[in-house]
C-alpha atoms as a PDB file:
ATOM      1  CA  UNK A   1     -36.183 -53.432  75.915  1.00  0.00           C
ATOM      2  CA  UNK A   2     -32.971 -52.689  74.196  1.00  0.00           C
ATOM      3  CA  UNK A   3     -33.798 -50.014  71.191  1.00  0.00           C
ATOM      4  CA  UNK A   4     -31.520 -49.684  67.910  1.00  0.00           C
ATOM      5  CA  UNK A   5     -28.901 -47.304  69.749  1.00  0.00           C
ATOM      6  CA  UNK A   6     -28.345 -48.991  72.599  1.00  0.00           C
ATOM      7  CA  UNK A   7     -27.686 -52.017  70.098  1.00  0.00           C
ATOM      8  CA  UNK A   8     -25.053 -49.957  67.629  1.00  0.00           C
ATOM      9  CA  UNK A   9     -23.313 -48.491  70.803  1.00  0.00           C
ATOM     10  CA  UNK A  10     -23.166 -52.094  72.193  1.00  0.00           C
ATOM     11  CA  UNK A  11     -22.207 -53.735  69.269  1.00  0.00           C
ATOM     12  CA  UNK A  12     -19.463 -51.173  68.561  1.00  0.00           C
ATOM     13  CA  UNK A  13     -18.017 -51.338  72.031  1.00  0.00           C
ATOM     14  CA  UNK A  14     -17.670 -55.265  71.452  1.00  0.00           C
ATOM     15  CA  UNK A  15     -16.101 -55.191  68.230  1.00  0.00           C
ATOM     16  CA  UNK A  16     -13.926 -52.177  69.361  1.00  0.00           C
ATOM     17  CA  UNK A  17     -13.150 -53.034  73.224  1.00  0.00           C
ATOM     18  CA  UNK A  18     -13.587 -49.430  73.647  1.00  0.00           C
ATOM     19  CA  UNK A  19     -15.199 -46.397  72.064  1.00  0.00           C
ATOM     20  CA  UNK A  20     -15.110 -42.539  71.690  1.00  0.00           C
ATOM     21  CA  UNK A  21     -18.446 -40.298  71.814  1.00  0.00           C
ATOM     22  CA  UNK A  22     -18.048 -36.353  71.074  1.00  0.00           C
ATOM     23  CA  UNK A  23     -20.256 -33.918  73.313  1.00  0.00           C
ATOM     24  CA  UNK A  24     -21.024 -30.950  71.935  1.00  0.00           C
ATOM     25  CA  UNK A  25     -22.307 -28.216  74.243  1.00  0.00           C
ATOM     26  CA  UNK A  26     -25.220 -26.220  72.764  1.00  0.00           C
ATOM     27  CA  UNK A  27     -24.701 -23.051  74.852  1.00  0.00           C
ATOM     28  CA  UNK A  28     -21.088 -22.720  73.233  1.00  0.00           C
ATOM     29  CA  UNK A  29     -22.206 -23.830  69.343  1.00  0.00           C
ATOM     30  CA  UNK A  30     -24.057 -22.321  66.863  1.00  0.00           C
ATOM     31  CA  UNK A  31     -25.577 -24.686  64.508  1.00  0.00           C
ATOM     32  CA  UNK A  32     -23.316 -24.098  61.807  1.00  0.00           C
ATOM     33  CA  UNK A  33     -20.594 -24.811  64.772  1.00  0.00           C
ATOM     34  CA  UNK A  34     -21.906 -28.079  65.708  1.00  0.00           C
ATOM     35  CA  UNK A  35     -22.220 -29.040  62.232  1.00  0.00           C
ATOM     36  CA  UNK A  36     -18.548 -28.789  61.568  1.00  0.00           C
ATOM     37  CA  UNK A  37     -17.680 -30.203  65.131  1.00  0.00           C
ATOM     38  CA  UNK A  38     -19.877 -33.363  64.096  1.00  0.00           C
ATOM     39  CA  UNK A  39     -18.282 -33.547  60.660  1.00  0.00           C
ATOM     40  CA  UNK A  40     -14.705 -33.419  61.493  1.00  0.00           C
ATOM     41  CA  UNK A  41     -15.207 -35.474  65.315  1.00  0.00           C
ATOM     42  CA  UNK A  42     -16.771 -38.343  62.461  1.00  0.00           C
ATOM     43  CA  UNK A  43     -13.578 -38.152  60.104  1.00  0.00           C
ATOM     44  CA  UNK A  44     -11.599 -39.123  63.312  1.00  0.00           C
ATOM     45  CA  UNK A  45     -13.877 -42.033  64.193  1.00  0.00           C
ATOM     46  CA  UNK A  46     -16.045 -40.813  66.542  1.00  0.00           C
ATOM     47  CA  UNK A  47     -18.933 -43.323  67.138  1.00  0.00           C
ATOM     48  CA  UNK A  48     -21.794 -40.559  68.547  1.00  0.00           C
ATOM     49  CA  UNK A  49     -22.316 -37.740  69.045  1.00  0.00           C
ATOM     50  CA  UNK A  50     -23.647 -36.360  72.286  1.00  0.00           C
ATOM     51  CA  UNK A  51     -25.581 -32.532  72.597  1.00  0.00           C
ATOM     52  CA  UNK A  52     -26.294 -31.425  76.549  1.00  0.00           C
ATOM     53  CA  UNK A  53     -24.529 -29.324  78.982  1.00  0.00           C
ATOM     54  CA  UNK A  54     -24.484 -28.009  82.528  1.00  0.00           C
ATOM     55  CA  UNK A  55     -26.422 -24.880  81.922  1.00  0.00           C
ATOM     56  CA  UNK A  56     -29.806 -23.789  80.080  1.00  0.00           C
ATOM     57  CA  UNK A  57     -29.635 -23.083  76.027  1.00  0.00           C
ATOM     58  CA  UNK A  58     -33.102 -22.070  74.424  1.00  0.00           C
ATOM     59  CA  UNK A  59     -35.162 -24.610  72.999  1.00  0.00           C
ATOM     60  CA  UNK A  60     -35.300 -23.947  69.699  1.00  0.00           C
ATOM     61  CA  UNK A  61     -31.432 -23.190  69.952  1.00  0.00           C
ATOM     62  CA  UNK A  62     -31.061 -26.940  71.033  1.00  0.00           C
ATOM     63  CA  UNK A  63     -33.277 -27.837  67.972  1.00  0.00           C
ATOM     64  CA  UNK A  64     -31.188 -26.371  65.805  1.00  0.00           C
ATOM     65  CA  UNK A  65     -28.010 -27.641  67.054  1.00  0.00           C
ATOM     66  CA  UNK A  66     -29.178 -31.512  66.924  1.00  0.00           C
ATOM     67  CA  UNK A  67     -31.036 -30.269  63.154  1.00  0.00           C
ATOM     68  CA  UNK A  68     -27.551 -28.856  62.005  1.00  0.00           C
ATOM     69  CA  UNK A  69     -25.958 -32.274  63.465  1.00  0.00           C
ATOM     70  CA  UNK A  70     -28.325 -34.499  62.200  1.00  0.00           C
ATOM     71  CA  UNK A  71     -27.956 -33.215  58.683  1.00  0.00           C
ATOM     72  CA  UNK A  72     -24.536 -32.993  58.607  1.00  0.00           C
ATOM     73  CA  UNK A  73     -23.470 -36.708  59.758  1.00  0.00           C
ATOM     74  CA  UNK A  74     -25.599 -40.457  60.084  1.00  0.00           C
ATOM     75  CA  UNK A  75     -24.536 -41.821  63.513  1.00  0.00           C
ATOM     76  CA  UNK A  76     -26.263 -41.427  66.373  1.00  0.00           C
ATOM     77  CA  UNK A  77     -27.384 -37.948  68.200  1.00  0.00           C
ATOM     78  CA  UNK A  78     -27.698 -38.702  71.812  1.00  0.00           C
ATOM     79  CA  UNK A  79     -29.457 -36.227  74.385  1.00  0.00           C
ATOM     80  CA  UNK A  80     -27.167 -35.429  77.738  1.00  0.00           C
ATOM     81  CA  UNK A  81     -29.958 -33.631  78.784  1.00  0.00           C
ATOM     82  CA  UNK A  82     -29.360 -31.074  82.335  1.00  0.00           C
ATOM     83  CA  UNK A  83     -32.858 -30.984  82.612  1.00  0.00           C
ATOM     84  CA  UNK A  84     -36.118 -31.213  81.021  1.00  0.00           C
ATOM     85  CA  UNK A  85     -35.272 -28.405  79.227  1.00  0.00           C
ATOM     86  CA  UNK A  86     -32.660 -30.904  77.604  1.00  0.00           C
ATOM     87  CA  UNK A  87     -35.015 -32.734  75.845  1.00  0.00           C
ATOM     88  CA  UNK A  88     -35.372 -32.489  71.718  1.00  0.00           C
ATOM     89  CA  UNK A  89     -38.004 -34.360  69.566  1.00  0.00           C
ATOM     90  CA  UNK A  90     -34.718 -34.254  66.391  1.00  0.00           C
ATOM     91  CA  UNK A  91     -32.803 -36.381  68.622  1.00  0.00           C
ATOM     92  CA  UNK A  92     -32.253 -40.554  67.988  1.00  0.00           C
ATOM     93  CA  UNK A  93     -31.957 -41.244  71.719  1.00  0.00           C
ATOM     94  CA  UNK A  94     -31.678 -39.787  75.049  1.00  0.00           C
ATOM     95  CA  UNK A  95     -29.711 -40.986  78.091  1.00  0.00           C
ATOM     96  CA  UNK A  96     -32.494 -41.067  80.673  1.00  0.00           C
ATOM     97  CA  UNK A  97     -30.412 -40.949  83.714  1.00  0.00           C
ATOM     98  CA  UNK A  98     -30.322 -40.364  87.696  1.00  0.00           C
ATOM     99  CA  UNK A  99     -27.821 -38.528  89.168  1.00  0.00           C
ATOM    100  CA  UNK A 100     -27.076 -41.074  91.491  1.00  0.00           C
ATOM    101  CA  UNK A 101     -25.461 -39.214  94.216  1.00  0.00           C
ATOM    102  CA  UNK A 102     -27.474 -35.701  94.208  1.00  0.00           C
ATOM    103  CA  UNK A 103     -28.941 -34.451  97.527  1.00  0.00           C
ATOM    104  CA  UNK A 104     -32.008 -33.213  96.090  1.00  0.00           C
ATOM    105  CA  UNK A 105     -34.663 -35.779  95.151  1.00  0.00           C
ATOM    106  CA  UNK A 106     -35.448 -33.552  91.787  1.00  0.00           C
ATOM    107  CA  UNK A 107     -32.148 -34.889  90.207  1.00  0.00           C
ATOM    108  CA  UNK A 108     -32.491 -38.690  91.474  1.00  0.00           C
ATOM    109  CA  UNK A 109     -36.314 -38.944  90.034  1.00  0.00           C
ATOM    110  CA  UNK A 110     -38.128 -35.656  89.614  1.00  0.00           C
ATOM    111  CA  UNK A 111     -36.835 -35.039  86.751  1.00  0.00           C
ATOM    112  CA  UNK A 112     -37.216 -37.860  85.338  1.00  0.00           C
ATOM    113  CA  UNK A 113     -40.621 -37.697  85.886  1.00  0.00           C
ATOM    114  CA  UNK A 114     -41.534 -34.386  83.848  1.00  0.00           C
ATOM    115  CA  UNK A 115     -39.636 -35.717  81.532  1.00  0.00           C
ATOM    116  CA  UNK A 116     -40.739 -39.423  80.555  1.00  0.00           C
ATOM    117  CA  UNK A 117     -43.999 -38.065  79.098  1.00  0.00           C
ATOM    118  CA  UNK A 118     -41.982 -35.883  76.644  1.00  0.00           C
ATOM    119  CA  UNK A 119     -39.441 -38.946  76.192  1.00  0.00           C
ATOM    120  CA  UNK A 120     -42.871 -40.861  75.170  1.00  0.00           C
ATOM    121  CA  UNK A 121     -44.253 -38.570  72.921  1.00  0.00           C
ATOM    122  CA  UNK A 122     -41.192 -37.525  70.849  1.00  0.00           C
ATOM    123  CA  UNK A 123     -40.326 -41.596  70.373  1.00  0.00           C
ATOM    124  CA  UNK A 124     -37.177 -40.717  71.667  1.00  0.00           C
ATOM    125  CA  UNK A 125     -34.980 -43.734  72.421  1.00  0.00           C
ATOM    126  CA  UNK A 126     -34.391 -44.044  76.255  1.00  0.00           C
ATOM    127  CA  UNK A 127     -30.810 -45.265  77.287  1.00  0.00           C
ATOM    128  CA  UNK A 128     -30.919 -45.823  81.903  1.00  0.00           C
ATOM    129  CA  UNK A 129     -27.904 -44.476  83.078  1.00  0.00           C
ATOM    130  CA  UNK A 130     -26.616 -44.291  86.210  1.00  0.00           C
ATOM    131  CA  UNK A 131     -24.897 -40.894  86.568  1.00  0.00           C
ATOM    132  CA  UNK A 132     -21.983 -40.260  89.018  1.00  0.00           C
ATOM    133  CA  UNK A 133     -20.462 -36.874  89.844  1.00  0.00           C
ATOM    134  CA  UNK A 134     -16.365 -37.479  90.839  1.00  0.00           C
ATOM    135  CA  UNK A 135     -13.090 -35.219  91.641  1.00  0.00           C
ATOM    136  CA  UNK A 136     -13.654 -31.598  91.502  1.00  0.00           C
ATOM    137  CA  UNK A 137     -17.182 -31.992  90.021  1.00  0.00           C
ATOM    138  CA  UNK A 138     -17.913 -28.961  88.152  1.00  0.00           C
ATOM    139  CA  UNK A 139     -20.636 -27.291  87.160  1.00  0.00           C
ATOM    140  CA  UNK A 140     -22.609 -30.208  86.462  1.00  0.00           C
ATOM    141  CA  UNK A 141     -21.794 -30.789  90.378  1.00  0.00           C
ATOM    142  CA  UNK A 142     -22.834 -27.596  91.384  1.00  0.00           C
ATOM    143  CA  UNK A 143     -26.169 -27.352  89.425  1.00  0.00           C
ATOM    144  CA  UNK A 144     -27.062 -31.113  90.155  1.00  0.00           C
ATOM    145  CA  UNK A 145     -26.686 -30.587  93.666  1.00  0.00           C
ATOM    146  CA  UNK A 146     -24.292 -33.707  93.885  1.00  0.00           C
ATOM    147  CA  UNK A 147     -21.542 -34.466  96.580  1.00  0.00           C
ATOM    148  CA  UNK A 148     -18.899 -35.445  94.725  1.00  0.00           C
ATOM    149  CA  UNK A 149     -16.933 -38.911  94.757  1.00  0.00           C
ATOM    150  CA  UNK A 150     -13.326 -38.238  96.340  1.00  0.00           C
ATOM    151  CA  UNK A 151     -10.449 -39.495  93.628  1.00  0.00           C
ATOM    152  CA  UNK A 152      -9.285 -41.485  96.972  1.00  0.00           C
ATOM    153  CA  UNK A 153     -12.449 -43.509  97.632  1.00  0.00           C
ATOM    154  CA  UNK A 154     -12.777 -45.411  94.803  1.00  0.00           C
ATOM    155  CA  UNK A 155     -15.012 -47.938  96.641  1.00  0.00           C
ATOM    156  CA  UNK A 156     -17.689 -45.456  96.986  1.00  0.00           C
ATOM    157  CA  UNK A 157     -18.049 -44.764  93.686  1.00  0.00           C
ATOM    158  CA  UNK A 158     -17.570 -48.757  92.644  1.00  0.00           C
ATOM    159  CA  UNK A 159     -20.712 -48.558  95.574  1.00  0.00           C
ATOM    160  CA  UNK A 160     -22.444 -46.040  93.604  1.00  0.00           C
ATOM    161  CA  UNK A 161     -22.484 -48.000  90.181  1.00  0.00           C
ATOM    162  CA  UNK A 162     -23.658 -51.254  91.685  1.00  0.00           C
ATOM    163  CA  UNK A 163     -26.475 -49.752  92.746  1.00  0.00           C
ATOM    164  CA  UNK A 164     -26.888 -48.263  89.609  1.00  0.00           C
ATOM    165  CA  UNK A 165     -26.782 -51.408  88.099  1.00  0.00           C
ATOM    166  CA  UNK A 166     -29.121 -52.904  90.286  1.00  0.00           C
ATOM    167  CA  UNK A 167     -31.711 -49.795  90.339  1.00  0.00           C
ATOM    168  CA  UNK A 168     -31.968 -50.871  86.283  1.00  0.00           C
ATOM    169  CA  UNK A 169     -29.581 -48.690  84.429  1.00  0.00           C
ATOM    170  CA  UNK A 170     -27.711 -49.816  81.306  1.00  0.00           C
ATOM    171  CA  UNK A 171     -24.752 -47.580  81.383  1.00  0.00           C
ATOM    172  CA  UNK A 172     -22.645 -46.136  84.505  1.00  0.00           C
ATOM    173  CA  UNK A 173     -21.111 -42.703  84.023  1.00  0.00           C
ATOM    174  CA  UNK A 174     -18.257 -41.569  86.053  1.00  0.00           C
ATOM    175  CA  UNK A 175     -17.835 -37.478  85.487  1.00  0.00           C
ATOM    176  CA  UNK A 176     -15.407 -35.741  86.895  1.00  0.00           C
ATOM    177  CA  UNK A 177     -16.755 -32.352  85.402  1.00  0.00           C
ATOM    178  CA  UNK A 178     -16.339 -29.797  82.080  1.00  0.00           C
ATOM    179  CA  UNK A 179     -12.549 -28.763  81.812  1.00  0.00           C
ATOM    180  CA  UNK A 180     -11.234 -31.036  84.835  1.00  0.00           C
ATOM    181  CA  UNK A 181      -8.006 -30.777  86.011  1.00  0.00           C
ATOM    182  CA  UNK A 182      -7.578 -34.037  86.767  1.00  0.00           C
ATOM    183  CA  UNK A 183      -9.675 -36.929  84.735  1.00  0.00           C
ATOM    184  CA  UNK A 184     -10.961 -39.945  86.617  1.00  0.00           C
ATOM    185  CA  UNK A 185      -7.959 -41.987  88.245  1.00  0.00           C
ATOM    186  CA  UNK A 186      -7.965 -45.365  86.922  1.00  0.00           C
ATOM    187  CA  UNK A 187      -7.968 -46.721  90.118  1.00  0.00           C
ATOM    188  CA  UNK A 188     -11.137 -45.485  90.221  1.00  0.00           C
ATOM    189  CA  UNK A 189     -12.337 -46.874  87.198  1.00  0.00           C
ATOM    190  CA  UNK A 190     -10.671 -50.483  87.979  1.00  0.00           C
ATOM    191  CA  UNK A 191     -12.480 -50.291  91.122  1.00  0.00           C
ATOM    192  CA  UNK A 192     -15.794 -49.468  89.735  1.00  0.00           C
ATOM    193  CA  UNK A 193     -15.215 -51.960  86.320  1.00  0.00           C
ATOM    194  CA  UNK A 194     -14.718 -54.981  89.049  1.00  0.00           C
ATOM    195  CA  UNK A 195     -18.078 -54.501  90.321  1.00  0.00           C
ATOM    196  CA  UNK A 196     -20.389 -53.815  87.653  1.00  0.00           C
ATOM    197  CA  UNK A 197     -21.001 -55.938  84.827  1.00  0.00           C
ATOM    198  CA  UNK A 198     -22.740 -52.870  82.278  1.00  0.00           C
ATOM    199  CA  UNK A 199     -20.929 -50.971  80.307  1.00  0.00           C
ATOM    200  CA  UNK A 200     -19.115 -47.974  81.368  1.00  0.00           C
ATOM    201  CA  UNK A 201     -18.384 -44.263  80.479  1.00  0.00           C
ATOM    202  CA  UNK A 202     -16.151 -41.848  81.524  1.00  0.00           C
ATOM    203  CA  UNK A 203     -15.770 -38.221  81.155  1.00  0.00           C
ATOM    204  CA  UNK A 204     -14.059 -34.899  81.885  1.00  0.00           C
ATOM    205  CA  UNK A 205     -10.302 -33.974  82.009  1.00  0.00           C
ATOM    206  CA  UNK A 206      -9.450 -36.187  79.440  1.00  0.00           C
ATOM    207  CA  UNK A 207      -7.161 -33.821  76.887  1.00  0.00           C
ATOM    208  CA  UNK A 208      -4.215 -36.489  75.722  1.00  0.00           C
ATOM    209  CA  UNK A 209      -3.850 -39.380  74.015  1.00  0.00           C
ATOM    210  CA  UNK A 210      -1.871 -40.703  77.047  1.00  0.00           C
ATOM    211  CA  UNK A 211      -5.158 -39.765  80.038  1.00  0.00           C
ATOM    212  CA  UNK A 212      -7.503 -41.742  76.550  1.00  0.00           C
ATOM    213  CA  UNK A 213      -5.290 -44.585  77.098  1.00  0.00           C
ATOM    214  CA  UNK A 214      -5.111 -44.697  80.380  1.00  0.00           C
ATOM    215  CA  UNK A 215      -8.697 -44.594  80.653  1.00  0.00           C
ATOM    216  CA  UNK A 216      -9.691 -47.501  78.419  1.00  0.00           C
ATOM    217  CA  UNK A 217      -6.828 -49.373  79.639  1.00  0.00           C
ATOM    218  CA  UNK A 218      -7.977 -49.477  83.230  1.00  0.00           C
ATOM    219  CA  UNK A 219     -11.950 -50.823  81.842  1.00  0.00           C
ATOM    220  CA  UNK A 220     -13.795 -47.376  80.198  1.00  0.00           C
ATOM    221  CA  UNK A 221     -15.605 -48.698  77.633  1.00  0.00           C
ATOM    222  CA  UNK A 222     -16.858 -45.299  76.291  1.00  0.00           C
ATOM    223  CA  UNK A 223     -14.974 -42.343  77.129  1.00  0.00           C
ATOM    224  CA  UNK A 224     -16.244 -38.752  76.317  1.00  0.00           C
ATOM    225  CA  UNK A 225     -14.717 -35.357  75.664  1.00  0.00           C
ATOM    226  CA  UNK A 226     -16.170 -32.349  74.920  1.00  0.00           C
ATOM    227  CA  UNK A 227     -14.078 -28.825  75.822  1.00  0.00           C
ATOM    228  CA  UNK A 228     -11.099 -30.097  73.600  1.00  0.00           C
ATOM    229  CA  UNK A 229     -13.863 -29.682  70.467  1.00  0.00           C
ATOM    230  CA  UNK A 230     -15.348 -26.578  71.108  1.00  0.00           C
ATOM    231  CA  UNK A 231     -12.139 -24.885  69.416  1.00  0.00           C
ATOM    232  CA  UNK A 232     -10.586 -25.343  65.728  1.00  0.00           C
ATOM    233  CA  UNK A 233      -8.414 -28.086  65.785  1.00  0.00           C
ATOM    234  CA  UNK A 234     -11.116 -30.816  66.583  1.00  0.00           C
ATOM    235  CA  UNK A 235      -9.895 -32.938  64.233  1.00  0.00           C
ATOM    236  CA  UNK A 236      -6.761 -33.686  65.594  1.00  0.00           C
ATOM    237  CA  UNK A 237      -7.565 -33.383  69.330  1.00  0.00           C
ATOM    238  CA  UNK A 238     -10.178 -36.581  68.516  1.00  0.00           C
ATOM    239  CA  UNK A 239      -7.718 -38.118  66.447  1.00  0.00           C
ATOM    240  CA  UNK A 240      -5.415 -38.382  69.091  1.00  0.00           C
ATOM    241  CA  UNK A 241      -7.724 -38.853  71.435  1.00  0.00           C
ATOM    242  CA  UNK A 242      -8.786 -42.146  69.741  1.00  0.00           C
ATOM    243  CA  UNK A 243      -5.829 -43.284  69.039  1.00  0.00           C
ATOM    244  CA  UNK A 244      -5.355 -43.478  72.724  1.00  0.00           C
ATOM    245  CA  UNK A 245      -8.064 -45.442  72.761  1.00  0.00           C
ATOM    246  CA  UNK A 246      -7.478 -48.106  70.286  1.00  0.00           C
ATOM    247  CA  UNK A 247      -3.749 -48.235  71.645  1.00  0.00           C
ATOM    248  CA  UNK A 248      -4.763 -50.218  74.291  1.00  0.00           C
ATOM    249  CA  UNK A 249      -4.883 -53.227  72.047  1.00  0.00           C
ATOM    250  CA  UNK A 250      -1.691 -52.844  70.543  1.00  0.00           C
END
C-alpha cells in the first residue's frame, strides 16, 4: 500500500521530472539549527526534508531535531534512519530500507526487524528502499559494513537495483557517501535507470549546480544533499543546486 508520502513525493517527481530532498544530519544540528536549515532549504524549493546520519545522536536529540523541523515548515519529514536508534514517533515517514550490498545480515534484514514493531506502533509511514553503497563509500560504508560499488562497474550496481526492485522496494538509492569527492558518475546512473522501472535517488558529492544537472539529466529522479547545508549559506547552495535540477528541461 502506497501511504500519503509516497503519493506527494511521486506526484511531485511527475509533475517536476526531477526533485530535490534536504538531509539534515542530527549529530551536526541543534534544533534551532535544523529549524533554520528546513526554513531556508523550503524557500529554495526543496520538496522534503530528510533527518538521519551515519553515526548515533541521542534520542531525544533526534526528537527534537524532527520537533524543531516539523514546526518550522509543512512538507514532509522523512527518517534516514542508521539504525534503530534512527527511528522517531514526530516523524511523517520513514524510508524502511536494506542495505542491499552489506556483508553482515544485520544491515540486509536485522535491522529491519527490531525496527518494524517500532515503525508499527509510532504509525510511521514506511517507504521500501533499496539502499546501495557506491565510489568511496564513506562512513555510511564503513558502519554498514557494505562493499562498495566501483564508479567503473556500473552493471553491478544496475544488478543491485533490479534486485531491489524485485525484493519489493519502491525507491533505489545510489550513495556514494557524506562529503564525496566524486558524486555518482552518470554512467552509473544511466546504467542503473535502464534497468529499473522505480524511482530513483541519488546522493553524496553533489556540491554544483553543474554535478545537480548532470545527475537528473542522466535519470535521478530525487537527488539529495546534505554537507553543503550544514553551514550558513544554505539558501543559495539549494538554490543552485535546484536550479541544476530543473535545468534539465530547459
Amino acid at each position: 500500500m502506497v501511504g500519503s508520502v509516497e503519493r506527494y513525493l511521486l506526484g511531485k517527481i511527475e509533475s517536476e521530472g526531477a526533485i530535490h530532498m534536504t538531509l539534515i544530519d542530527p549529530e551536526k544540528a541543534t534544533p534551532p539549527h535544523a529549524s533554520r536549515i528546513a526554513r531556508k532549504a523550503l524557500s529554495s524549493g526543496t520538496s522534503a526534508i530528510m533527518v538521519g546520519g551515519s553515526t548515533f545522536a541521542s534520542a531525544s536529540h533526534l526528537d527534537g531535531v524532527i520537533r524543531a523541523v516539523k514546526r518550522t515548515v509543512k512538507i514532509p519529514v522523512i527518517l534516514f534512519p542508521n539504525n534503530v536508534t534512527g527511528i522517531s514517533r514526530h516523524a511523517d515517514a520513514i524510508w524502511f530500507m536494506s542495505l542491499l550490498n552489506s556483508v553482515d545480515p544485520y544491515f540486509l534484514v536485522g535491522a529491519q526487524v527490531l525496527g518494524a514493531p517500532i515503525v508499527k506502533k509510532y504509525r510511521l509511514e514506511p517507504i521500501p528502499l533499496g539502499y546501495i553503497i557506491v565510489g568511496e563509500g564513506g562512513t555510511a560504508g564503513v558502519v554498514g559494513k557494505a562493499i562498495p560499488v566501483p564508479y567503473n562497474t556500473p552493471e553491478l550496481a544496475a544488478a543491485h537495483a533490479l534486485a531491489g526492485q524485485y525484493l519489493g522496494m519502491h525507491f533505489i538509492y545510489l550513495e556514494a557517501g557524506s562529503g564525496a569527492k566524486k558524486p555518482v558518475p552518470s554512467e552509473m546512473i544511466r546504467a542503473v535507470k535502464r534497468y529499473i522501472d522505480i524511482p530513483l535517488i541519488v546522493g553524496g558529492g553533489i556540491k554544483s549546480r553543474r554535478q545537480a544537472l548532470v545527475a537528473a539529466s542522466a535519470g535521478a529522479d530525487i537527488i539529495v544533499t546534505g554537507n553543503i547545508v550544514e553551514n550558513t549559506a544554505v539558501k543559495s547552495k539549494v538554490s543552485e543546486i535546484i536550479k541544476g535540477i530543473r535545468s534539465r528541461r530547459a
